[in-house]
N, C-alpha and C. Protein backbone atom coordinates (compact mmCIF):
# COMPACT_ATOMS: atom_id res chain seq x y z
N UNK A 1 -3.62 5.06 23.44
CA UNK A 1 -4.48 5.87 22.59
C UNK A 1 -4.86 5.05 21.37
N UNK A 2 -6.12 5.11 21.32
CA UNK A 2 -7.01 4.26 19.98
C UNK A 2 -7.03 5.05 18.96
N UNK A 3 -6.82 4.87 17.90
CA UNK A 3 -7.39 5.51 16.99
C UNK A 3 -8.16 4.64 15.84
N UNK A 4 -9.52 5.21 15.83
CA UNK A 4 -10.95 4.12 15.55
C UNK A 4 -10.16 4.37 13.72
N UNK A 5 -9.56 5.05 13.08
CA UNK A 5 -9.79 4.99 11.49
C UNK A 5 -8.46 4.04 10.75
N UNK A 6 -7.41 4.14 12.17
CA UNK A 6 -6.00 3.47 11.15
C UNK A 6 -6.40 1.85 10.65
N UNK A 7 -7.07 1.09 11.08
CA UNK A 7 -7.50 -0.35 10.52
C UNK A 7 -7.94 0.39 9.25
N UNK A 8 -8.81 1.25 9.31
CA UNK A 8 -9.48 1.27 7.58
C UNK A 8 -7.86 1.67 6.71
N UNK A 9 -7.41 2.98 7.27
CA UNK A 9 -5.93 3.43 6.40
C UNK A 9 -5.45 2.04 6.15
N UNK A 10 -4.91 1.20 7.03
CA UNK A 10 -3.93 0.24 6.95
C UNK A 10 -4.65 -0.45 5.80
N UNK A 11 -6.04 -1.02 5.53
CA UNK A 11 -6.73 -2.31 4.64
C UNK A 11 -6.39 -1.02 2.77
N UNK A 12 -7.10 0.26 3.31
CA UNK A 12 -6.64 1.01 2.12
C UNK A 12 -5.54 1.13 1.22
N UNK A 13 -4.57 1.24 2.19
CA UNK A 13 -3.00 1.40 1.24
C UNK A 13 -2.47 0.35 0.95
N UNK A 14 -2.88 -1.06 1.68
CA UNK A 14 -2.55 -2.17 1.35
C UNK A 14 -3.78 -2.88 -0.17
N UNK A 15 -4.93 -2.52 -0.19
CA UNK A 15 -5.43 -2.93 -0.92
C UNK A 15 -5.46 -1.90 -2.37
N UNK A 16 -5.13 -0.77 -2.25
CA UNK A 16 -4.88 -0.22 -3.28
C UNK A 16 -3.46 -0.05 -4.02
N UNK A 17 -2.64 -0.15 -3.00
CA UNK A 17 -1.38 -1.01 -4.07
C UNK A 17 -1.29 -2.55 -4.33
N UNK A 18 -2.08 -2.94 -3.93
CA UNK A 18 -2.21 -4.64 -4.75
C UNK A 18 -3.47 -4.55 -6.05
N UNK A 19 -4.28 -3.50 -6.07
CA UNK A 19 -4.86 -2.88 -7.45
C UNK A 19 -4.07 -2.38 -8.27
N UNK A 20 -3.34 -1.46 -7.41
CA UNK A 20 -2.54 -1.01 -8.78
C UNK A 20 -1.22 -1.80 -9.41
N UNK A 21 -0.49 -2.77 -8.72
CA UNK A 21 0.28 -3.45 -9.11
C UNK A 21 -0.21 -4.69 -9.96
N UNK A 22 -1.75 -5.10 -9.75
CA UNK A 22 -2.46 -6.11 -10.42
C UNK A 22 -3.15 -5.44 -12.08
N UNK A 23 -3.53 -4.30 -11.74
CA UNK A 23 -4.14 -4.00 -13.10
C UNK A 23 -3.83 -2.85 -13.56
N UNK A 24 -3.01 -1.65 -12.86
CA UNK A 24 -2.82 -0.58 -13.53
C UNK A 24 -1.11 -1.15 -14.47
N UNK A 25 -0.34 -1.96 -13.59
CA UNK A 25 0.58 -2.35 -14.21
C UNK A 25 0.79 -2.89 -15.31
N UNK A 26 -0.71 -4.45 -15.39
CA UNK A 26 0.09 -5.16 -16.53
C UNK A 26 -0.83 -4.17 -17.90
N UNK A 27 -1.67 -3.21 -17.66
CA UNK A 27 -2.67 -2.25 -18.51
C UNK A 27 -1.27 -1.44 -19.56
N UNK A 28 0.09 -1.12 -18.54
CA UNK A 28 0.79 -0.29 -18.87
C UNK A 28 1.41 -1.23 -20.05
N UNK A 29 1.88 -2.13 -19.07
CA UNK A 29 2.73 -3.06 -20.34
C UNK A 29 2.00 -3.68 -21.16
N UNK A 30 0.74 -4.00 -20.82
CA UNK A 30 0.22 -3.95 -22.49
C UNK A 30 0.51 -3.32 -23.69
N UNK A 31 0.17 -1.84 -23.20
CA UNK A 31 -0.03 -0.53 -24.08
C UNK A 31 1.60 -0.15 -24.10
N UNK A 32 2.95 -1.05 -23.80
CA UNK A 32 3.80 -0.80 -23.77
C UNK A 32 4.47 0.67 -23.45
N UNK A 33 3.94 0.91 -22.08
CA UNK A 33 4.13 2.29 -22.11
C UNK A 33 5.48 1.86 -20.75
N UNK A 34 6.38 2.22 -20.66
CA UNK A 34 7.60 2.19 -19.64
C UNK A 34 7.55 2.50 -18.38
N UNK A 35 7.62 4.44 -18.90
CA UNK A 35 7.59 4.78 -17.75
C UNK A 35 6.45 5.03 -16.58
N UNK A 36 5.24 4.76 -17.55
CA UNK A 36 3.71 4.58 -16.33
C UNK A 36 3.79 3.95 -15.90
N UNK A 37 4.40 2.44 -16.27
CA UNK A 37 4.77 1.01 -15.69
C UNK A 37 5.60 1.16 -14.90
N UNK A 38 6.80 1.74 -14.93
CA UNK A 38 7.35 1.91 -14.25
C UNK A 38 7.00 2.97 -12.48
N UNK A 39 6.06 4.15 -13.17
CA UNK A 39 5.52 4.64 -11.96
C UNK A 39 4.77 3.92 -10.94
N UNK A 40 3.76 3.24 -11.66
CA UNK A 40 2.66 2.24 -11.09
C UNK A 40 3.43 1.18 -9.62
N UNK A 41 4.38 0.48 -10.55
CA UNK A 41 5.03 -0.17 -9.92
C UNK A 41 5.45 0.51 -8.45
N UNK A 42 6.51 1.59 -8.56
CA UNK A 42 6.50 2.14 -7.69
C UNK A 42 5.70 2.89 -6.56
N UNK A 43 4.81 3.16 -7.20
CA UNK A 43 3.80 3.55 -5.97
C UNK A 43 2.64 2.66 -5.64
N UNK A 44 2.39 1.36 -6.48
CA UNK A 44 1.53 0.71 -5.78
C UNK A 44 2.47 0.03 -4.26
N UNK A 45 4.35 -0.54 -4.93
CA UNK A 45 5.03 -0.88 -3.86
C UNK A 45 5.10 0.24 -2.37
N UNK A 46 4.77 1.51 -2.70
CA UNK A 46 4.88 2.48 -1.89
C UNK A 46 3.44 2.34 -0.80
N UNK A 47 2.54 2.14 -1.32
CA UNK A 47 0.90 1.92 -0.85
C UNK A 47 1.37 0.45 -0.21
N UNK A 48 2.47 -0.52 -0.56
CA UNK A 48 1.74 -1.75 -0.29
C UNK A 48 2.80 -1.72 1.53
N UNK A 49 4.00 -1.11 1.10
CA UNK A 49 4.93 -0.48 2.39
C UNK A 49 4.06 0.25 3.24
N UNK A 50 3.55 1.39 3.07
CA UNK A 50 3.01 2.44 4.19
C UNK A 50 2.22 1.17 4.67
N UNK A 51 1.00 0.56 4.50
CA UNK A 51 0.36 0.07 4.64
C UNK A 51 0.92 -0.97 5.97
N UNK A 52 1.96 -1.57 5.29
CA UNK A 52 2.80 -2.71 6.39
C UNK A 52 3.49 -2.43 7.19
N UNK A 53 4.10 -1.03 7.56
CA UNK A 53 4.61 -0.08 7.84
C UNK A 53 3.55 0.22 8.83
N UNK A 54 2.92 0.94 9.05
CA UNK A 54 1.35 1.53 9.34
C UNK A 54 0.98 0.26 11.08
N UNK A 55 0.91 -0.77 10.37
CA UNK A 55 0.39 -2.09 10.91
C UNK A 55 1.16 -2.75 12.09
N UNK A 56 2.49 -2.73 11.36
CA UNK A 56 3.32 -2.68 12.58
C UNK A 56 3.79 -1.65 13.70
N UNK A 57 3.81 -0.71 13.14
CA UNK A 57 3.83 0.24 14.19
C UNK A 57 2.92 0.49 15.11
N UNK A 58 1.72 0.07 14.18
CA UNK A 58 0.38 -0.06 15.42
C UNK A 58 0.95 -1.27 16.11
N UNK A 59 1.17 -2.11 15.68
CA UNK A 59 0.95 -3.37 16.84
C UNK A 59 1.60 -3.11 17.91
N UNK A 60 3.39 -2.47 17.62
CA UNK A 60 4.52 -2.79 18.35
C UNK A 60 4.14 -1.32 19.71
N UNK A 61 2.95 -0.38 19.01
CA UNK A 61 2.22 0.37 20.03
C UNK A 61 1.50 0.11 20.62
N UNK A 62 0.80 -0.97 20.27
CA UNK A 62 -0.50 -1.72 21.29
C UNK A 62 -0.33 -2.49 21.88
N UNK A 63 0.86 -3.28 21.81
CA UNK A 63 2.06 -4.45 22.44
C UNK A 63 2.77 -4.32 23.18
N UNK A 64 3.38 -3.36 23.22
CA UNK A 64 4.93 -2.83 23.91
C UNK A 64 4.29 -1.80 24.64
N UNK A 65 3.91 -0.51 24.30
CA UNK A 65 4.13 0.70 24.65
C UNK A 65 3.35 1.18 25.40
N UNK A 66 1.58 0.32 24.90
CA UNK A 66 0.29 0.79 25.35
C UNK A 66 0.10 -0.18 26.60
């Protein structure tokens, strides 16, 4: 089973936690703010996981299973 949209999900969550770890982060510690920095961090790493996460599971389904 194909599914035509997970390539876009997968480029999305991977490219929007490497935005937010690139510029919402160092924006925080500029403005020395902690715990936004601290959120950022965490959920751009969360976007940059699903994402790699996401990718492999497709493969090891289009490889193995399919």
């Amino acid at each position: 089973m194909f599914l035509g949209f997970l390539p876009y999900v997968i480029v999305i969550f991977i490219v929007t936690g490497l935005f937010i770890l690139l510029v919402d982060a160092k924006m925080y510690k500029k403005a020395k703010q902690k715990k936004e920095r601290k959120a950022s961090l965490i959920f751009g790493w969360m976007n940059i996981a699903l994402g790699l996460g996401l990718f492999l599971i497709n493969w090891i389904y289009n490889h193995f299973i399919w």
